[in-house]
C-alpha atoms as a PDB file:
ATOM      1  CA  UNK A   1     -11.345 -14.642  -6.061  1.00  0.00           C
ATOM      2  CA  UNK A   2     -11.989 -12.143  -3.529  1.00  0.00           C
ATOM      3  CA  UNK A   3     -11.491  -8.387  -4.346  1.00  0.00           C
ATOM      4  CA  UNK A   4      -8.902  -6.359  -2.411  1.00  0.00           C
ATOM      5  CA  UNK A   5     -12.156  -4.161  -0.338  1.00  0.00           C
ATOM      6  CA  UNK A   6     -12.999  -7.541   0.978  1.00  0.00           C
ATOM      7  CA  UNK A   7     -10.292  -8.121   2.887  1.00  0.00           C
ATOM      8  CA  UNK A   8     -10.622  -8.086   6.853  1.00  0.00           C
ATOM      9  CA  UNK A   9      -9.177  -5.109   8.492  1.00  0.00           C
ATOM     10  CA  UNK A  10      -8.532  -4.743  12.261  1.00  0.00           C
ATOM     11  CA  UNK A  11      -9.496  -1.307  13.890  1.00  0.00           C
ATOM     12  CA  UNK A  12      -7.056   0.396  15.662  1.00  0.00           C
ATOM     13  CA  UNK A  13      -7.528   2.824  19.030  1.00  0.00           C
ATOM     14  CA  UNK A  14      -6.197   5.957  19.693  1.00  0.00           C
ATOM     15  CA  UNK A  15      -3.677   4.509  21.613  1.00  0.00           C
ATOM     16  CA  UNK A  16      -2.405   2.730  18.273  1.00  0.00           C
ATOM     17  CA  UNK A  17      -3.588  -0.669  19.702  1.00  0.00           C
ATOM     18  CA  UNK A  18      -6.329  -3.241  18.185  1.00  0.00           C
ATOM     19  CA  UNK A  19      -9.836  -2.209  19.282  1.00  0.00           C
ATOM     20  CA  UNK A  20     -10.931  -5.764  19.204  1.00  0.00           C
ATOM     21  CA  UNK A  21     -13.373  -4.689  15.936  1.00  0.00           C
ATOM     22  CA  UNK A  22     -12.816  -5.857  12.181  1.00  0.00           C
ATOM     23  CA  UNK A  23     -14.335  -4.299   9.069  1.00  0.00           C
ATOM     24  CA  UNK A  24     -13.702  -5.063   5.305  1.00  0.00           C
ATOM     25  CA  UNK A  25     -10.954  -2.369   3.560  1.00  0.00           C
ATOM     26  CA  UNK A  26     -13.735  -0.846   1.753  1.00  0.00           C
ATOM     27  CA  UNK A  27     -15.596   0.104   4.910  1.00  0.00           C
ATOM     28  CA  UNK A  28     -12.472   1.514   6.640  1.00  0.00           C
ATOM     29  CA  UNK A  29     -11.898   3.498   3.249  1.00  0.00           C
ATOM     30  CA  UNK A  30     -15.770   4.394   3.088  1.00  0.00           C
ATOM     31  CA  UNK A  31     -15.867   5.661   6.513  1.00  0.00           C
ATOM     32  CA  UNK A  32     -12.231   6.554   6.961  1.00  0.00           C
ATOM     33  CA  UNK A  33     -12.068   4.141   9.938  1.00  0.00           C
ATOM     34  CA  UNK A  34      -8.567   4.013  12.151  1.00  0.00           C
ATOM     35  CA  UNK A  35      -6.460   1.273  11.262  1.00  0.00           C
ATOM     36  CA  UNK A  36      -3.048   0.494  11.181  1.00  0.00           C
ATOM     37  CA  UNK A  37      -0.649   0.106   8.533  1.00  0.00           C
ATOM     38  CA  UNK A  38       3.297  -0.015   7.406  1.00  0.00           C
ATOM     39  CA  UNK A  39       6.028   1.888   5.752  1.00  0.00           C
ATOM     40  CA  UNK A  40       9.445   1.079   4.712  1.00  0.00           C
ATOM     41  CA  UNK A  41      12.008   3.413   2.610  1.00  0.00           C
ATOM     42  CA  UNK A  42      14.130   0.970   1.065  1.00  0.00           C
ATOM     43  CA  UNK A  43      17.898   1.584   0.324  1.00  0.00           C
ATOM     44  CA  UNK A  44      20.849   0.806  -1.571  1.00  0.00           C
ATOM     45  CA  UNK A  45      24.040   0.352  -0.423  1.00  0.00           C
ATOM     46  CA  UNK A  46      25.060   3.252  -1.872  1.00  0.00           C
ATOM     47  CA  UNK A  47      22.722   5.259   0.139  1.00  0.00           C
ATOM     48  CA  UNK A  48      20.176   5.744  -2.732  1.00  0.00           C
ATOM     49  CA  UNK A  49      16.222   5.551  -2.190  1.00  0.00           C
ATOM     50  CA  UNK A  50      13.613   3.742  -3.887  1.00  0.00           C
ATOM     51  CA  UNK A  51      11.022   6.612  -5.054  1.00  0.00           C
ATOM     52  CA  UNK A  52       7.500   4.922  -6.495  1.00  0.00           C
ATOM     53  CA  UNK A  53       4.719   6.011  -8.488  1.00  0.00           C
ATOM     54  CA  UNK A  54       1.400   4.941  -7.438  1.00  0.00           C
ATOM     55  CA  UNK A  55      -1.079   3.593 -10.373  1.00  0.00           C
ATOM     56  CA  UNK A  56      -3.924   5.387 -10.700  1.00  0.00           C
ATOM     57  CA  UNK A  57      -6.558   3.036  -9.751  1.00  0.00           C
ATOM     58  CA  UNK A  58      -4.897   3.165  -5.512  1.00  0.00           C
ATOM     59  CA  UNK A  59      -7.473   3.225  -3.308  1.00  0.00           C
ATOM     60  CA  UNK A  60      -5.633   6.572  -1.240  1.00  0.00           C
ATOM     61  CA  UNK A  61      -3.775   8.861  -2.957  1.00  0.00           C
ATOM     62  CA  UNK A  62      -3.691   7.609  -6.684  1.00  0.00           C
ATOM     63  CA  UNK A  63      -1.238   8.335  -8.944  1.00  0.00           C
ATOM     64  CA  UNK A  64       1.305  10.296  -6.225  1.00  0.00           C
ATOM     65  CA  UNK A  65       5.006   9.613  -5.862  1.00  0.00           C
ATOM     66  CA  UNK A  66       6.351   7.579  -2.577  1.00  0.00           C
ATOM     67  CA  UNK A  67       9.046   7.032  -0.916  1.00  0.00           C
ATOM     68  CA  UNK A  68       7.500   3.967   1.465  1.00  0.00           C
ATOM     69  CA  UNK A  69       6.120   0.563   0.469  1.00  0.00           C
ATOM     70  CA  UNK A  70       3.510  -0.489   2.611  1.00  0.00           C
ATOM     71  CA  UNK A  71       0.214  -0.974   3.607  1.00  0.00           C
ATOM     72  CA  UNK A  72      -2.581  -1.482   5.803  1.00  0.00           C
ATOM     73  CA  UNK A  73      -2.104  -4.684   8.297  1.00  0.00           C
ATOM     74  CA  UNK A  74      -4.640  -7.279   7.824  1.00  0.00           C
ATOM     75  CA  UNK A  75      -6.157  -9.484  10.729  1.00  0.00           C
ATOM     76  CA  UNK A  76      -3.850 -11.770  13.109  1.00  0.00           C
ATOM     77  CA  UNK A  77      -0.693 -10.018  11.333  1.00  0.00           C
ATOM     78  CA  UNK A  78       2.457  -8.192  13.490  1.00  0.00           C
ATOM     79  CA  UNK A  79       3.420  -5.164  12.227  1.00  0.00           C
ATOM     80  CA  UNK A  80       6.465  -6.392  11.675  1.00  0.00           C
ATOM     81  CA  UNK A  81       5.361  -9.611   8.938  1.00  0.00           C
ATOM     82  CA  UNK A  82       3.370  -6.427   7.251  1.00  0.00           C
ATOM     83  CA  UNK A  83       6.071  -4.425   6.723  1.00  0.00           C
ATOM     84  CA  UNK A  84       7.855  -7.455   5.337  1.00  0.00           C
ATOM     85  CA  UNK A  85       5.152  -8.286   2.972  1.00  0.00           C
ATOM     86  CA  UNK A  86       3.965  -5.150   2.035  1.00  0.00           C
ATOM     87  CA  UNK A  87       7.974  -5.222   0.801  1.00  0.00           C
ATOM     88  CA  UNK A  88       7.829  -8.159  -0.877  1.00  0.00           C
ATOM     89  CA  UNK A  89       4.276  -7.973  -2.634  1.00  0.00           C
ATOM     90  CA  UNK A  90       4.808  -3.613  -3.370  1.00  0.00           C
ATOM     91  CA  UNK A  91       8.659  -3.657  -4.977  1.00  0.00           C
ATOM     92  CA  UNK A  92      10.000  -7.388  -4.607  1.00  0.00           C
ATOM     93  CA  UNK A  93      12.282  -6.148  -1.645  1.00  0.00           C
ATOM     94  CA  UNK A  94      12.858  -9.490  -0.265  1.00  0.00           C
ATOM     95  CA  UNK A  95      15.377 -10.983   2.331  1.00  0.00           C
ATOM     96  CA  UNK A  96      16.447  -8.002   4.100  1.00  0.00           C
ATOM     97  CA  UNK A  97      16.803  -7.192   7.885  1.00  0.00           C
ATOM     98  CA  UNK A  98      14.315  -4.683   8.544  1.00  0.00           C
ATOM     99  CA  UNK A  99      15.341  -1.535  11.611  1.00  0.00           C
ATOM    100  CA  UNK A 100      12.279  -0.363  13.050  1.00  0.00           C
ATOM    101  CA  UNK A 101      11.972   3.682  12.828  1.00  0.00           C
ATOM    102  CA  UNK A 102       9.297   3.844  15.445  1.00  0.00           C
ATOM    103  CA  UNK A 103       5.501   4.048  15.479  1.00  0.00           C
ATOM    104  CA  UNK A 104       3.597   7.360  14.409  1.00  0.00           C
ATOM    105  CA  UNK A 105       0.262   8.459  14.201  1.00  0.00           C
ATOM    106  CA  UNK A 106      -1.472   9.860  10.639  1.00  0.00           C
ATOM    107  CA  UNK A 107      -4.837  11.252  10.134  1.00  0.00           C
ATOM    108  CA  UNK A 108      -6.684  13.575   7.069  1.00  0.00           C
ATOM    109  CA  UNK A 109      -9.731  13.587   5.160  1.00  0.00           C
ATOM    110  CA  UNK A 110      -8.524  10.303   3.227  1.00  0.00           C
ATOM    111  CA  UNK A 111      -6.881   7.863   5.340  1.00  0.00           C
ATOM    112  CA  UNK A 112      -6.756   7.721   9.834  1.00  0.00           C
ATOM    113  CA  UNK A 113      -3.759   5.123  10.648  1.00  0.00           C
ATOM    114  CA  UNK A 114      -0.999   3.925  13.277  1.00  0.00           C
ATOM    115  CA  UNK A 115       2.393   3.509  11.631  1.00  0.00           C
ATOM    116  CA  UNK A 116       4.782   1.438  11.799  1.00  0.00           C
ATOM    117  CA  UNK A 117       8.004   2.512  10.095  1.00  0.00           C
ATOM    118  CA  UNK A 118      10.892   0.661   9.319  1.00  0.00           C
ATOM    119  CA  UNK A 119      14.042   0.530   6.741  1.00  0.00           C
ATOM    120  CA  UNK A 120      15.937  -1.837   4.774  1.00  0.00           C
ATOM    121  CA  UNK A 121      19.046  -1.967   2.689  1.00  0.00           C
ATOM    122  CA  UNK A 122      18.333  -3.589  -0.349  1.00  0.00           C
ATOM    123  CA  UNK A 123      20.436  -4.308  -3.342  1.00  0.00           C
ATOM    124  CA  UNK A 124      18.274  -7.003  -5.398  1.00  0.00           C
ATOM    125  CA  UNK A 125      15.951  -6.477  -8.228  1.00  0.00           C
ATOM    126  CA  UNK A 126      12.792  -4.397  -7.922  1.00  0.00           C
ATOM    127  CA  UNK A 127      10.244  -6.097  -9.123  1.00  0.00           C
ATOM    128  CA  UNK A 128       6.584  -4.140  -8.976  1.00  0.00           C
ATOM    129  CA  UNK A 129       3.464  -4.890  -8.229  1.00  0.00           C
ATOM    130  CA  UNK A 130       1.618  -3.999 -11.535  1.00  0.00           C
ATOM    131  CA  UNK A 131      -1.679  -2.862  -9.294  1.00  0.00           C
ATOM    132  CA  UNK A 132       0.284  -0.929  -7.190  1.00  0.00           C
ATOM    133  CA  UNK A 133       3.409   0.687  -8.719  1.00  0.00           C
ATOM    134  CA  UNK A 134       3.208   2.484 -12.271  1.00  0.00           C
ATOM    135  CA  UNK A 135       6.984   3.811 -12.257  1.00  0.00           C
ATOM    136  CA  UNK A 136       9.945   3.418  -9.976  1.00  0.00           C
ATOM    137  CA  UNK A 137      13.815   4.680  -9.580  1.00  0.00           C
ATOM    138  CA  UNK A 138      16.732   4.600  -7.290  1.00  0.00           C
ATOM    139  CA  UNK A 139      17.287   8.482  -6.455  1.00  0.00           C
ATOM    140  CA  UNK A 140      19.775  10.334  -4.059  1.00  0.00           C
ATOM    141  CA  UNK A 141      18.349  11.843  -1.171  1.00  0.00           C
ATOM    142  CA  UNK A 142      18.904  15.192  -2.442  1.00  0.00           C
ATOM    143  CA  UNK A 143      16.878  14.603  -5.764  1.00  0.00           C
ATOM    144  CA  UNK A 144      14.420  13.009  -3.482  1.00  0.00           C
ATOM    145  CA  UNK A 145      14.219  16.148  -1.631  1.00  0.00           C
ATOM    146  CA  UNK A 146      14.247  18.116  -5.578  1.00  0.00           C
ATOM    147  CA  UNK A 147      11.216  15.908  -6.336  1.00  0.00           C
ATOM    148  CA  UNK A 148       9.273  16.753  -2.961  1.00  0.00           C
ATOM    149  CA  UNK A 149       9.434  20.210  -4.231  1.00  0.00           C
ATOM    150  CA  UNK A 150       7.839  19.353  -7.439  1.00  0.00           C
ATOM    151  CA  UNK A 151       5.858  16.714  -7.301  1.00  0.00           C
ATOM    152  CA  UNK A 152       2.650  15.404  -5.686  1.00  0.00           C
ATOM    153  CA  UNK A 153       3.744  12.750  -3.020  1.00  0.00           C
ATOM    154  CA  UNK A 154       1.945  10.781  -0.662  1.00  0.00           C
ATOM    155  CA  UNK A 155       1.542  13.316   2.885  1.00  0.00           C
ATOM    156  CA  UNK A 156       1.721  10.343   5.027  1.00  0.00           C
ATOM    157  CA  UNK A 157       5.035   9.804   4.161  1.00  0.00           C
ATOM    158  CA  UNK A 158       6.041  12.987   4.311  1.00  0.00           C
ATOM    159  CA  UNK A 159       4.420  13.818   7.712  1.00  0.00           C
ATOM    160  CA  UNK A 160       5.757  10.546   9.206  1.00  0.00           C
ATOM    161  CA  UNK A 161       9.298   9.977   7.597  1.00  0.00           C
ATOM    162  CA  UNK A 162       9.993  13.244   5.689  1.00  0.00           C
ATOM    163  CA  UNK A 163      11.877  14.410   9.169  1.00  0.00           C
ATOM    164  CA  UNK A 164      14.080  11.118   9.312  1.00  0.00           C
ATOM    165  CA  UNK A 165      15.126  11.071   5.402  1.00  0.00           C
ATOM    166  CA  UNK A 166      14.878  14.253   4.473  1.00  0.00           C
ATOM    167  CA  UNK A 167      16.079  16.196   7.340  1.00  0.00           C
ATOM    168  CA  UNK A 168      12.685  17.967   8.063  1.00  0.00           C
ATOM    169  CA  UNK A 169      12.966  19.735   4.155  1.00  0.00           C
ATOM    170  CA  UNK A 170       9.556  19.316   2.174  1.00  0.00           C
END
């Protein structure tokens, strides 16, 4: 079995389209190569969101709060089949319409990516990825924005999606 830094990664542009050039994960980590990847805040029917832990052994931003499942798209893949299995394999959000929230651009010291950004309603179990997800809970949008405040979450969510969900607060 192959180890998650093996996998194939496609390099993205500055335009936020395939350079023609693949790398494994753990060269794009090592040399923070630009790549793209996915996001999607799930939510209830009753307007809640789905806030995540990270586990400590992530390969960006361990052990931070989220409010996005995702992840980096892997060669031959649309952006769209990422964001729907990042969903599936991240939470167990499966069988949901996803709305596209646009593309975005995100780059720091850690990570250099293209997003693409979607939401779901989703009503079902959550089922989590044990390598991915340490702790998870359905929270209004104003604890959400409480827990910004406090706590140490992901900035790529925050710089791409904090605006749409939280109403530029955080």
């Amino acid at each position: 079995m192959s180890s998650p830094g093996d996998e194939l990664v496609p390099l993205y542009d500055a335009a936020g389209q395939p350079s023609g050039e693949v790398v494994t994960r753990r060269e794009m980590r090592e040399r923070n190569l630009r790549h793209a990847a996915t996001a999607v805040i799930v939510r209830n029917s009753a307007g809640q969101v789905y806030v995540h832990r990270r586990t400590d052994t992530k390969d960006v931003f361990p052990g931070r709060y989220d409010f996005a499942a995702g992840g980096v798209l892997q060669v031959g893949e649309e952006p769209h089949d990422a964001a729907v299995r990042e969903a599936a394999e991240e939470l167990g959000v499966k069988g949901v319409e996803l709305t596209s929230l646009g593309e975005g651009d995100y780059a720091d010291d850690h990570t250099d990516y293209h997003a693409f950004c979607f939401t779901c309603v989703y009503d079902g179990p959550i089922t989590w990825q044990p390598e991915e997800v340490a702790w998870g809970a359905w929270v209004t949008v104003e604890e959400l924005r409480a827990m910004v405040r406090t706590e140490s979450f992901v900035p790529d969510s925050i710089a791409l999606l904090g605006e749409h969900l939280l109403g530029g607060t955080g």
